[in-house]
C-alpha atoms as a PDB file:
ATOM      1  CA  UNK A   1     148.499  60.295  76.824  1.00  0.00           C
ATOM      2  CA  UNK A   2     151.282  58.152  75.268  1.00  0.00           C
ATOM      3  CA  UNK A   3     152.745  58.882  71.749  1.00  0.00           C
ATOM      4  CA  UNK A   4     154.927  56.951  69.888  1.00  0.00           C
ATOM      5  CA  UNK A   5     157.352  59.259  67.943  1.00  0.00           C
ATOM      6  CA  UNK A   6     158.716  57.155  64.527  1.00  0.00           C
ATOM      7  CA  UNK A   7     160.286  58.317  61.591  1.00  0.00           C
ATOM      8  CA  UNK A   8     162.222  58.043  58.507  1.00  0.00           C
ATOM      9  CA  UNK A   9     161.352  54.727  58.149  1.00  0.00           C
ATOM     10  CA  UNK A  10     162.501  54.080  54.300  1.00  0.00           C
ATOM     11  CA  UNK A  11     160.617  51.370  53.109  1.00  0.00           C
ATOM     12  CA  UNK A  12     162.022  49.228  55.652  1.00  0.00           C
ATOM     13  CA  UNK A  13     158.673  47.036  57.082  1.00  0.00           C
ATOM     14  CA  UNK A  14     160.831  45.082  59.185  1.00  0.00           C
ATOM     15  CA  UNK A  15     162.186  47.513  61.525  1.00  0.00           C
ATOM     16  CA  UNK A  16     158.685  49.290  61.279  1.00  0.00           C
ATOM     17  CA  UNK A  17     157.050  45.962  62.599  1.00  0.00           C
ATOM     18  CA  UNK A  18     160.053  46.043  65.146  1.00  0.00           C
ATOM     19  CA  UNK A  19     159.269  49.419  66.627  1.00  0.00           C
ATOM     20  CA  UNK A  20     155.856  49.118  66.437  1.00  0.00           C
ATOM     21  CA  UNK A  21     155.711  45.789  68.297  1.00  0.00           C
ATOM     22  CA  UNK A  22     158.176  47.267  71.167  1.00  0.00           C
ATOM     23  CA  UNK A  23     155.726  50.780  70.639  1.00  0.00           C
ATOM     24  CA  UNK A  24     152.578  48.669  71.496  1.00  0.00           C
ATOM     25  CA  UNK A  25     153.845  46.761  74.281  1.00  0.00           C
ATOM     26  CA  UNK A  26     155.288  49.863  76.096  1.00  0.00           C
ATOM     27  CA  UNK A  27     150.667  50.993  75.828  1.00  0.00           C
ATOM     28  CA  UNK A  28     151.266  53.867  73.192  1.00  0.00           C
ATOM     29  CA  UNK A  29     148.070  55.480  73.009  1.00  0.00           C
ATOM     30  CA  UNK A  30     148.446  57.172  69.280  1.00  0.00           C
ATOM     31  CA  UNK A  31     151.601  57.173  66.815  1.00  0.00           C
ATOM     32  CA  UNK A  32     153.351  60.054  64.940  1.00  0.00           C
ATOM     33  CA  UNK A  33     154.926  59.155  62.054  1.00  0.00           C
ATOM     34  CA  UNK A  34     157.370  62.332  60.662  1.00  0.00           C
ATOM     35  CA  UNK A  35     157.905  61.525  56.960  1.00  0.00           C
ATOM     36  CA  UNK A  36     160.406  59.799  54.428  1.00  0.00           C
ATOM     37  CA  UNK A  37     158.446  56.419  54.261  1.00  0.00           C
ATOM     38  CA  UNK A  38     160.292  54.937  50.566  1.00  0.00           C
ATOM     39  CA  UNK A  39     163.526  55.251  49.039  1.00  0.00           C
ATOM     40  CA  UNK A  40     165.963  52.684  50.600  1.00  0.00           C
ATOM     41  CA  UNK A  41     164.578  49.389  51.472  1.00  0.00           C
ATOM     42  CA  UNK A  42     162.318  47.188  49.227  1.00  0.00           C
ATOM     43  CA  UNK A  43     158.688  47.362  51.122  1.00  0.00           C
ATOM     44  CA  UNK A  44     157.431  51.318  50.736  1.00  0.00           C
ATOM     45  CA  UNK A  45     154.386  49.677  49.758  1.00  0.00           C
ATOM     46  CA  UNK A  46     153.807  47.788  52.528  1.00  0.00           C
ATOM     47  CA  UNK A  47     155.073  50.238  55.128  1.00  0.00           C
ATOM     48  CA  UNK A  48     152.567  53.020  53.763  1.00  0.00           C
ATOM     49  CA  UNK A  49     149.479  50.065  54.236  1.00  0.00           C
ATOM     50  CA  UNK A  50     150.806  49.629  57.484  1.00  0.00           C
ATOM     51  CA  UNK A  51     150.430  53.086  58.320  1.00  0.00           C
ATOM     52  CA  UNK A  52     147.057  53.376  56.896  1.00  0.00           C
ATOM     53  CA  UNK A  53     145.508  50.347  58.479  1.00  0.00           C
ATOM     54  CA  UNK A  54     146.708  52.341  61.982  1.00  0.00           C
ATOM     55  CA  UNK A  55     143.591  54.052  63.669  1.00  0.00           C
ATOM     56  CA  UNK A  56     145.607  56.254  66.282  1.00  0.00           C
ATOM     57  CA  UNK A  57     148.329  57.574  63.536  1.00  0.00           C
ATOM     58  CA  UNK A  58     149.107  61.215  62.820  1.00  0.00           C
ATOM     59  CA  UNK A  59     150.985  60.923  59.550  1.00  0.00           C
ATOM     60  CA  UNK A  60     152.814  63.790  57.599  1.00  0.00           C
ATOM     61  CA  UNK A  61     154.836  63.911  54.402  1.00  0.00           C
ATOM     62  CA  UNK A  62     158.916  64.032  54.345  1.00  0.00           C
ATOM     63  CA  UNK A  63     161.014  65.413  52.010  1.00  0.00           C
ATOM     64  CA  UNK A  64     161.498  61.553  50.010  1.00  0.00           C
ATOM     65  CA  UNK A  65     157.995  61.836  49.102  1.00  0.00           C
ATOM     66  CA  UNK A  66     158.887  64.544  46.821  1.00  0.00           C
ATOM     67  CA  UNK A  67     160.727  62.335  44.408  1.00  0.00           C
ATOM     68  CA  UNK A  68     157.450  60.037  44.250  1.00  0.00           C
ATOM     69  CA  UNK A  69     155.139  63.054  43.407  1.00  0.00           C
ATOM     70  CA  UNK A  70     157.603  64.421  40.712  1.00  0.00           C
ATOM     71  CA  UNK A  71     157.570  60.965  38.432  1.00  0.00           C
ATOM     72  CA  UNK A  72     153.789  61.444  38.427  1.00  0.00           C
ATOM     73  CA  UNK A  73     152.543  61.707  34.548  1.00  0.00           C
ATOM     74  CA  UNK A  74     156.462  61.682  33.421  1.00  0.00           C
ATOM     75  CA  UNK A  75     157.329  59.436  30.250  1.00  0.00           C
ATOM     76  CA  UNK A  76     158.797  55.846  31.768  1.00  0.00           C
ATOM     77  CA  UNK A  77     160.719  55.634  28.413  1.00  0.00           C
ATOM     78  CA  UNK A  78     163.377  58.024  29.884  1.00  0.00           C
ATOM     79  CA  UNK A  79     163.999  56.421  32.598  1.00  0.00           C
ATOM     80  CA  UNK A  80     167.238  55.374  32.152  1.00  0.00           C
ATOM     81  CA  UNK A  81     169.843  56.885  34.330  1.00  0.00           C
ATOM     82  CA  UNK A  82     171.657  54.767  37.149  1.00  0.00           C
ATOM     83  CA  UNK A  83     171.112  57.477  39.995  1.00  0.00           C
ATOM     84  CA  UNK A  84     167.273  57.846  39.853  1.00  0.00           C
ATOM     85  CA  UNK A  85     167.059  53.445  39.673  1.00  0.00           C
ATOM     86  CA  UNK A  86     165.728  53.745  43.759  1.00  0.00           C
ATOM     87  CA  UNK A  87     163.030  56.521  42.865  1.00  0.00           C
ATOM     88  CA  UNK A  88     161.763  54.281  39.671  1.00  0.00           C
ATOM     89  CA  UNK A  89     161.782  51.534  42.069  1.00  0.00           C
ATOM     90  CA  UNK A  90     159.550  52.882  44.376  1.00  0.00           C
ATOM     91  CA  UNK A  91     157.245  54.801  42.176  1.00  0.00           C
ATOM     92  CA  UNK A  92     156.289  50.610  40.433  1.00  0.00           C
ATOM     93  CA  UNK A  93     156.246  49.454  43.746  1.00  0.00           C
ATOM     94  CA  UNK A  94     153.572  51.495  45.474  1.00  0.00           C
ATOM     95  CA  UNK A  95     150.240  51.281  44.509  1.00  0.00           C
ATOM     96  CA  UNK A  96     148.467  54.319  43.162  1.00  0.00           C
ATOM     97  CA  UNK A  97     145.957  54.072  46.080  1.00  0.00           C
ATOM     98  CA  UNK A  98     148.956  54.404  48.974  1.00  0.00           C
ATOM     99  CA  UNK A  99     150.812  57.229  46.956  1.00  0.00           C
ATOM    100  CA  UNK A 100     147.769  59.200  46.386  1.00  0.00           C
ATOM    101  CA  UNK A 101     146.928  58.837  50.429  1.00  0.00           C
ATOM    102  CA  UNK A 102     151.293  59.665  50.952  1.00  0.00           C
ATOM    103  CA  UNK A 103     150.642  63.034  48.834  1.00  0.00           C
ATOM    104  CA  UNK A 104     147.389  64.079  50.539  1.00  0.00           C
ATOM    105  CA  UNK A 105     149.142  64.213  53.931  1.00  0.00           C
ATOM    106  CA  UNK A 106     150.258  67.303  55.007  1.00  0.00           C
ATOM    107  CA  UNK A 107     153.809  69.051  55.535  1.00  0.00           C
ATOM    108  CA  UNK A 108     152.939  69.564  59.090  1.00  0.00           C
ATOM    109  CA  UNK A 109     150.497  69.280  61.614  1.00  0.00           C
ATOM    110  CA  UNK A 110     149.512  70.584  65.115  1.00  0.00           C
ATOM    111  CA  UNK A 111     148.130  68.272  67.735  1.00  0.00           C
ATOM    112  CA  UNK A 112     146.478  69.016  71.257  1.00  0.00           C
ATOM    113  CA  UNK A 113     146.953  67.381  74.531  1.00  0.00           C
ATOM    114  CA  UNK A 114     145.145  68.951  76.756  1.00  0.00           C
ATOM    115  CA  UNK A 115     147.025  72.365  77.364  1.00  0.00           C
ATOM    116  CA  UNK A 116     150.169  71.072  75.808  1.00  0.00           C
ATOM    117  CA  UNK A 117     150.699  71.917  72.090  1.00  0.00           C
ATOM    118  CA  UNK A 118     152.456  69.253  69.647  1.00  0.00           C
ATOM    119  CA  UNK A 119     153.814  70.685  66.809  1.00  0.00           C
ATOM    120  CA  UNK A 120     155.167  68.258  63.673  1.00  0.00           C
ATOM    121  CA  UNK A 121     157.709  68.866  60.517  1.00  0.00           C
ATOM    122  CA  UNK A 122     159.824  66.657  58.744  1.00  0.00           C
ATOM    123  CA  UNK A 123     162.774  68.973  59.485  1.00  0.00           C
ATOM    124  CA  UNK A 124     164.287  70.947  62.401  1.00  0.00           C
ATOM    125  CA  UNK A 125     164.764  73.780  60.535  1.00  0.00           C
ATOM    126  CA  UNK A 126     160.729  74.558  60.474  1.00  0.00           C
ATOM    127  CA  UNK A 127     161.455  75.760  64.249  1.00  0.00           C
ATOM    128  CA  UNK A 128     165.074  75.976  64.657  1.00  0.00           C
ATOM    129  CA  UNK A 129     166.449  77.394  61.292  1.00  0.00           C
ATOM    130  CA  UNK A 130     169.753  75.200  60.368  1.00  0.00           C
ATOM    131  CA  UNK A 131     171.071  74.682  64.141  1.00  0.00           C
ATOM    132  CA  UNK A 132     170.801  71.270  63.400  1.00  0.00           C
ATOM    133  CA  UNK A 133     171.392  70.711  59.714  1.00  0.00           C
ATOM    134  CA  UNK A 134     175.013  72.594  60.072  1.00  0.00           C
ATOM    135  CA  UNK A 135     176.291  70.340  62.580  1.00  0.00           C
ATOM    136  CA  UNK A 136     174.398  67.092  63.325  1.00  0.00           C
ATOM    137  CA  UNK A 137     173.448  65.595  59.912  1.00  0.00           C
ATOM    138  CA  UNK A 138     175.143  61.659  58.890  1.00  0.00           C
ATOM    139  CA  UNK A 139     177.992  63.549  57.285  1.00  0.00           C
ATOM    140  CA  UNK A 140     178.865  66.001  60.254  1.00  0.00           C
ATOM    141  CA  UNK A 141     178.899  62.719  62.228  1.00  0.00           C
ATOM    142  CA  UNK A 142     180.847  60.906  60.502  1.00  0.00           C
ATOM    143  CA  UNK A 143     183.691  63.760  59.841  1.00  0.00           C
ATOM    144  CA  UNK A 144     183.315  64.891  63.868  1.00  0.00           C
ATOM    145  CA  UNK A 145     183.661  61.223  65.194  1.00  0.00           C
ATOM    146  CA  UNK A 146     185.950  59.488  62.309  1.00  0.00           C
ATOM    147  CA  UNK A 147     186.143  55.877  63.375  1.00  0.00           C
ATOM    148  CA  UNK A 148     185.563  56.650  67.420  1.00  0.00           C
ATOM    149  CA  UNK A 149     182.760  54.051  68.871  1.00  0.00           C
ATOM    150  CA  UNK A 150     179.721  56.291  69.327  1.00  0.00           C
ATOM    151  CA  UNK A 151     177.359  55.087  72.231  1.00  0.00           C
ATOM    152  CA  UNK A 152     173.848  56.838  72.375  1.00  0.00           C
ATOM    153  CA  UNK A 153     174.793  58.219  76.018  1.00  0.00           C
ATOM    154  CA  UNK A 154     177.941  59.654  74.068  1.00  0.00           C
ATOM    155  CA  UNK A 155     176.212  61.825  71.415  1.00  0.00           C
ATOM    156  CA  UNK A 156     173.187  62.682  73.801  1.00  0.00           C
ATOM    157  CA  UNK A 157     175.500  64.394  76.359  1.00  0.00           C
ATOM    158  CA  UNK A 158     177.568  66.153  73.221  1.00  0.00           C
ATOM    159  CA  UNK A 159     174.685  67.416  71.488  1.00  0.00           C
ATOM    160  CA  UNK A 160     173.381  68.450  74.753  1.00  0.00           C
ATOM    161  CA  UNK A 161     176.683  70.210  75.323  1.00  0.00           C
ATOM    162  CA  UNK A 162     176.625  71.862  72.111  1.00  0.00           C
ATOM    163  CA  UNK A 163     173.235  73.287  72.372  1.00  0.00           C
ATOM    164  CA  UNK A 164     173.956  74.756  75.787  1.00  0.00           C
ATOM    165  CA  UNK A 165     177.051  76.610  74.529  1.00  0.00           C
ATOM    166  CA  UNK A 166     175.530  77.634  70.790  1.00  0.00           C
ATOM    167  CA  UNK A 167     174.411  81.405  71.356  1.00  0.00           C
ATOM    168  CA  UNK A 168     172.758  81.406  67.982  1.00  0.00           C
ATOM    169  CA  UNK A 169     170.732  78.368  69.210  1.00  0.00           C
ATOM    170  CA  UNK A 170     170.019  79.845  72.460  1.00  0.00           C
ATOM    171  CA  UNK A 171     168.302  83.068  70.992  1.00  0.00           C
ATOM    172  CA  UNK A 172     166.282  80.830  68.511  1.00  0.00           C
ATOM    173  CA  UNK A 173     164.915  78.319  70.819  1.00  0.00           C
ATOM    174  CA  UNK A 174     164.132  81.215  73.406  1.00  0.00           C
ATOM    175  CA  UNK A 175     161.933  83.024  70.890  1.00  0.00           C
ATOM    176  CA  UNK A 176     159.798  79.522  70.612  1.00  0.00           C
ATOM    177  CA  UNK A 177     156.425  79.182  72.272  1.00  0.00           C
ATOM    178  CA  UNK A 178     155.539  76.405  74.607  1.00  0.00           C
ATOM    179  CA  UNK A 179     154.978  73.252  73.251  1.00  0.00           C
ATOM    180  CA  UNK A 180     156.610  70.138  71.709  1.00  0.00           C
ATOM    181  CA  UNK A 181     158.508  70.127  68.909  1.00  0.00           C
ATOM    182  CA  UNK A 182     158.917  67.549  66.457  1.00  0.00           C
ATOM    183  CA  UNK A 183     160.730  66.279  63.673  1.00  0.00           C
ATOM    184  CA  UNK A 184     163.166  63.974  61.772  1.00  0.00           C
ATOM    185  CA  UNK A 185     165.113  64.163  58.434  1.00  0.00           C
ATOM    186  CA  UNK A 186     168.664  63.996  60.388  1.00  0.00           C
ATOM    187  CA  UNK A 187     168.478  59.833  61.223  1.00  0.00           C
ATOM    188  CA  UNK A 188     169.489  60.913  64.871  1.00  0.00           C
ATOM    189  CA  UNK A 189     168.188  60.502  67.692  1.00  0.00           C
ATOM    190  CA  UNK A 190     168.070  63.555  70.352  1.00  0.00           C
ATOM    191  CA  UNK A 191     166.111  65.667  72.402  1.00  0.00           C
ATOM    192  CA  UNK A 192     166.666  68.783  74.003  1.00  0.00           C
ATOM    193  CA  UNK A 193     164.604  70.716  76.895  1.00  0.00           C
ATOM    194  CA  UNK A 194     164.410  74.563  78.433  1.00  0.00           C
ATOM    195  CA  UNK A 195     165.369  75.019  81.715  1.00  0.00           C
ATOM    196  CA  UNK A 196     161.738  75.624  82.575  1.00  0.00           C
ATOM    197  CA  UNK A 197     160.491  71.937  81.249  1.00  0.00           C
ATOM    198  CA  UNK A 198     157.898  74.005  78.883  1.00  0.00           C
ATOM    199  CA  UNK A 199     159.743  73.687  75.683  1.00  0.00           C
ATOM    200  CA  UNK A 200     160.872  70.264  74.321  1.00  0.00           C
ATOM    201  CA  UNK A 201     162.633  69.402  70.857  1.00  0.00           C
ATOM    202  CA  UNK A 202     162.365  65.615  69.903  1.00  0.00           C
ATOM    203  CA  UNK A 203     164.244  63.753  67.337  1.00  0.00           C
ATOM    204  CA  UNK A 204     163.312  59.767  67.221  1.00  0.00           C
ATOM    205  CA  UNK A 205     165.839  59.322  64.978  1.00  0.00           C
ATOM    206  CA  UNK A 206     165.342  57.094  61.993  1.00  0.00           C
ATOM    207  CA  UNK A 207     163.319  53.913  62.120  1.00  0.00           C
ATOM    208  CA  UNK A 208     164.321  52.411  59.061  1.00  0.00           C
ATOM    209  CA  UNK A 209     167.832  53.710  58.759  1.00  0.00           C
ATOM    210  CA  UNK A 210     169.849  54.879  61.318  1.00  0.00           C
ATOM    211  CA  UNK A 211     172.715  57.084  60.711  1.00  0.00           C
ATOM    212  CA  UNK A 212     174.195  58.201  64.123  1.00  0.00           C
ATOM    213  CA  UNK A 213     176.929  55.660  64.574  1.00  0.00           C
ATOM    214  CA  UNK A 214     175.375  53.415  66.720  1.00  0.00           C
ATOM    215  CA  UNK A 215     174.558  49.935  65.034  1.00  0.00           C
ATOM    216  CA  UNK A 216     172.467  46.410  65.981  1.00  0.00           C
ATOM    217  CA  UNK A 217     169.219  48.915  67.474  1.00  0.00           C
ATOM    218  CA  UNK A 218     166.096  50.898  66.024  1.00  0.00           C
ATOM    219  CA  UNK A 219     165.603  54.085  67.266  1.00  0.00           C
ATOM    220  CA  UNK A 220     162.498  55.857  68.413  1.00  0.00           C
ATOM    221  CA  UNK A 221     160.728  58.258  70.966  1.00  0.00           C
ATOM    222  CA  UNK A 222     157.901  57.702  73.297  1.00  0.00           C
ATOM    223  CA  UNK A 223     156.246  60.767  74.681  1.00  0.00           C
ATOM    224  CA  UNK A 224     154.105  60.809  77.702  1.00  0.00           C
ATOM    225  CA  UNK A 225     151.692  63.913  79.236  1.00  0.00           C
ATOM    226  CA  UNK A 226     150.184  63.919  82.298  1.00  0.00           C
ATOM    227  CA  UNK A 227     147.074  65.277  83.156  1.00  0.00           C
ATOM    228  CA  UNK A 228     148.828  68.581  85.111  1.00  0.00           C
ATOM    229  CA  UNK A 229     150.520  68.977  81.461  1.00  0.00           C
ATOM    230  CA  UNK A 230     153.890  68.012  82.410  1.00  0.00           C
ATOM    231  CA  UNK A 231     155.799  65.879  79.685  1.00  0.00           C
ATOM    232  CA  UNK A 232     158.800  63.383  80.079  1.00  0.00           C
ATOM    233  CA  UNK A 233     160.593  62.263  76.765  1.00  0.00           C
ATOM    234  CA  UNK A 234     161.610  58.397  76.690  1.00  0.00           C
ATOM    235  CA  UNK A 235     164.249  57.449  73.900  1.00  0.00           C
ATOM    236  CA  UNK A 236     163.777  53.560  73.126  1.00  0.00           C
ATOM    237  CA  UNK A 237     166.040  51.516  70.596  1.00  0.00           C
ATOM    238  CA  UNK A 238     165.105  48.326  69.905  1.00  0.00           C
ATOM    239  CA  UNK A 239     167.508  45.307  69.110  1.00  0.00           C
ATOM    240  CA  UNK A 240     167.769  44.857  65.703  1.00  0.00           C
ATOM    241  CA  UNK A 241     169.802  41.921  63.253  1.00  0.00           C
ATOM    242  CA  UNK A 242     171.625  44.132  60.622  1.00  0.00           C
ATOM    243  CA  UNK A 243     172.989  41.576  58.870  1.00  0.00           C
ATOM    244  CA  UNK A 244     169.743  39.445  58.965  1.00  0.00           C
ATOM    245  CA  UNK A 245     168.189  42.437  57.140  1.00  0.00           C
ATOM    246  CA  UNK A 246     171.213  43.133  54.586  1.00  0.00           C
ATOM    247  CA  UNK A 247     170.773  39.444  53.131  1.00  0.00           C
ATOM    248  CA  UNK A 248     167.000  40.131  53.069  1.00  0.00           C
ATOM    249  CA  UNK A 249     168.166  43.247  50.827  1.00  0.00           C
ATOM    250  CA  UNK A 250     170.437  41.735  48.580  1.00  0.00           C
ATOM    251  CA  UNK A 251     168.146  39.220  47.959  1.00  0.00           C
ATOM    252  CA  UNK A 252     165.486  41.556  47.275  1.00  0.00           C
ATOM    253  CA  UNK A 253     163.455  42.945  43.724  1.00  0.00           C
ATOM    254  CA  UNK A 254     164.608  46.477  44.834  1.00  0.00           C
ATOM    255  CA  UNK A 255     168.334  44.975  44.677  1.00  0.00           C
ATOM    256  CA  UNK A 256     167.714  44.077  41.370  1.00  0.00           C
ATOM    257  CA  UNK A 257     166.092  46.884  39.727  1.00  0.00           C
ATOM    258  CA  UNK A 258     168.634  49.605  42.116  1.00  0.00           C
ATOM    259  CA  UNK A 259     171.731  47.589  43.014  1.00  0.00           C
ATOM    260  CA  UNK A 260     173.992  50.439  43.564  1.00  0.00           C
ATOM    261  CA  UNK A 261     171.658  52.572  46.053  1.00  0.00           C
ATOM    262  CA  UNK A 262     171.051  49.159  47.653  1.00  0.00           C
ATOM    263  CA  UNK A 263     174.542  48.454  48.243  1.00  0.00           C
ATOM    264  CA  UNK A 264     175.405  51.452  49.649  1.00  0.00           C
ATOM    265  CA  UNK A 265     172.493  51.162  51.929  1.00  0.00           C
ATOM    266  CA  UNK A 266     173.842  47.716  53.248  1.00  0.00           C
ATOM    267  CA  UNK A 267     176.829  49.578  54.110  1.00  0.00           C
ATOM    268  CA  UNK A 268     175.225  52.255  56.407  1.00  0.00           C
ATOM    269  CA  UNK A 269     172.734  49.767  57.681  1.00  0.00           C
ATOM    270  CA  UNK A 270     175.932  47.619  58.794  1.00  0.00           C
ATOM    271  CA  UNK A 271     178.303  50.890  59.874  1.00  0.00           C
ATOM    272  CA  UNK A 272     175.236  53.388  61.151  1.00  0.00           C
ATOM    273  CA  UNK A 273     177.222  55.580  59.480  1.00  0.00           C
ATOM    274  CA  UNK A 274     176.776  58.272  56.102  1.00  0.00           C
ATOM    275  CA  UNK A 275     178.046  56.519  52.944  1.00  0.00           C
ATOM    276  CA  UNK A 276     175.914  57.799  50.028  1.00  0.00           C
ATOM    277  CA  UNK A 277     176.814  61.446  50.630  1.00  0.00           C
ATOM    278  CA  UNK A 278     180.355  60.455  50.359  1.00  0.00           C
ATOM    279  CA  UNK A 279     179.634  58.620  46.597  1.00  0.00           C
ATOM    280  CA  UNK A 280     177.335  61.158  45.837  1.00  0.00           C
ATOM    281  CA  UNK A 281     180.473  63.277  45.779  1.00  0.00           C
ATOM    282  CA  UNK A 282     182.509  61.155  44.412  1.00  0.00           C
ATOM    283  CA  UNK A 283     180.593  60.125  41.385  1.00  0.00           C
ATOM    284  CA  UNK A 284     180.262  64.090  40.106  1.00  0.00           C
ATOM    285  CA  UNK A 285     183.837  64.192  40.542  1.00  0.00           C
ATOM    286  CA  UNK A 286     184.238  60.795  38.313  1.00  0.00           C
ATOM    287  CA  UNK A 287     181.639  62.611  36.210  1.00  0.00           C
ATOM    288  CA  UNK A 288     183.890  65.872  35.577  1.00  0.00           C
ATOM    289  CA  UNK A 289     186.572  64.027  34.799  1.00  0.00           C
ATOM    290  CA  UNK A 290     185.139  62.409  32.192  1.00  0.00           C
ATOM    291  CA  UNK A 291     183.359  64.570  30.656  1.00  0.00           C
ATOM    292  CA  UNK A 292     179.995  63.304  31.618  1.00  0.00           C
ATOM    293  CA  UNK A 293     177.611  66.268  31.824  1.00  0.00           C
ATOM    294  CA  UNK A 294     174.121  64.210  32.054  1.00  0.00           C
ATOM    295  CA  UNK A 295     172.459  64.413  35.301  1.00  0.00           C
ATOM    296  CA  UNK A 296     170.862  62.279  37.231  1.00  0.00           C
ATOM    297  CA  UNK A 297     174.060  60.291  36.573  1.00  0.00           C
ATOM    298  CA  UNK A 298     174.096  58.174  33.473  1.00  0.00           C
ATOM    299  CA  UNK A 299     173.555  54.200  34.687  1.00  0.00           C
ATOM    300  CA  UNK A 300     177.239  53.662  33.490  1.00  0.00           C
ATOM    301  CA  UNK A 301     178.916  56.633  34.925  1.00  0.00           C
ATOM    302  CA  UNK A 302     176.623  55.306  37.729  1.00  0.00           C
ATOM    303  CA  UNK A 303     177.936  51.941  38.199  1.00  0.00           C
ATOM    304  CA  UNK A 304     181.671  52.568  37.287  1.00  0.00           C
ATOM    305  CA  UNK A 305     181.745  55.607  39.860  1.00  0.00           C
ATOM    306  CA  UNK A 306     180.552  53.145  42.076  1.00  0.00           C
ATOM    307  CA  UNK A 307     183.064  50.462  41.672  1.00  0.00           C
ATOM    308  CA  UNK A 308     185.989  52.449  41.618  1.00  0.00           C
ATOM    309  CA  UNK A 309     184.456  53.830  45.248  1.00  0.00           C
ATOM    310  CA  UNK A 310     183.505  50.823  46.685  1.00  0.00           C
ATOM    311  CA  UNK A 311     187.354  49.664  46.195  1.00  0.00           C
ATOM    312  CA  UNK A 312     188.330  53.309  48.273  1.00  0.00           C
END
């Protein structure tokens, strides 16, 4: 059996269509999609259809969805921050039929392949606690690498050296039953395996927005079983036109009604790097200074945090 690991795809139907396309020539058998499917690019809509048309897909909720479930019955007429403009967005833009399917999935899910045991969360930390969240989020990245080039051979062998040598991640993963485990949320791409081949942890990274310093390719995992049980992990990233895509986003409704959140996710897009962390930061600082105490962010505060940032 083949599966064809994808998530955090963002609302971004292109590089969905991209993956999928590489996923279906490679003879994936059924598709796992981990979560986060809106907030970002300007097709959530379309992406969720696309996932609901699939026959073979496993699909569970990510932590984005969240945002989507809590405008549900709220009063549109106070809607009229600058840091919520992407969640508005995305609530007009998908249709009540596809939000009401993205709120029925589940948080996780358990699969079987014959005596091999899939097991599916957003996040790492549903088997490993924070090993990964600490250290290997966008921001850690970013900090730990500053402007070196980052190759995907590069951080495979240093988060495989890091796991190796963390004690703390040692102990947890030991106490784990057999079985696959998978999961997103960090927008990197990594997998680790015991020394015995019967415990695997899989990361495809993100689909629609990758964040791990490596730019121009769409990550995402292909896992195979055997009949005998035994399982061999295959990452694939597929060649990708960022800027294609960023004038497709500028040009977009989403760039319209969320300008600032669309900006700063042509910059990652174009650097694979964490940028919104960084202005989320800054703009409560701005905030402070100011004496601004609404929050979300009030659309001016907003938009001058932002262009006093952007000039950083």
């Amino acid at each position: 059996m083949r599966f064809a690991i994808i998530s955090d795809i963002h609302g971004n139907l292109h590089a969905l269509n991209a993956v999928l396309e590489d996923a279906r020539k490679n003879n994936a058998d059924e598709y796992i999609f981990v979560g986060d499917y809106c907030l970002s690019s300007p097709y959530p809509n379309e992406c969720i259809q696309r996932m609901r048309d699939m026959k073979r897909a496993h699909v569970i909720r990510g932590n984005e969805e969240k945002y989507l479930e809590n405008l549900i019955g709220k009063d549109q007429k106070t809607w009229t921050d600058g840091q919520m403009q992407i969640s508005y967005y995305c609530y007009h833009a998908v249709s009540e039929e596809n939000l009401a399917y993205l709120l029925s999935r589940p948080h996780s899910l358990e699969l079987r392949c014959g005596d091999v045991t899939l097991h599916i969360a957003h996040a790492s930390d549903a088997f490993i606690a924070d090993c990964e969240l600490k250290e290997w989020l966008p921001a850690h990245i970013t900090k730990r690498y500053h402007n070196r080039v980052i190759t995907a051979e590069s951080i495979k062998t240093d988060i495989q050296d890091y796991y190796d040598n963390d004690a703390r991640f040692q102990q947890i993963f030991a106490e784990l039953e057999s079985g696959i485990y998978i999961f997103g949320h960090s927008h990197v791409q990594w997998n680790y395996r015991s020394k015995d081949g019967k415990k695997i942890l899989v990361n495809p990274g993100s689909c629609g927005l990758p964040l791990d310093g490596i730019t121009g390719s769409l990550p995402y995992t292909i896992i195979d079983i055997d009949d005998a049980g035994y399982v061999s992990v295959k990452e694939r990233r597929i060649p990708y036109d960022v800027e294609e895509y960023i004038k497709v986003l500028v040009e977009s409704d989403q760039f319209l009604k969320a300008k600032v959140w669309t900006k700063i996710i042509a910059r990652e897009l174009k650097t694979g790097r964490e940028h919104l962390f960084y202005f989320l930061q800054f703009a409560e600082k701005y905030a402070v200074e100011i004496g601004d105490t609404r929050r979300p962010f009030a659309l001016d505060t907003w938009e001058t945090a932002y262009e006093i940032w952007s000039e950083k």
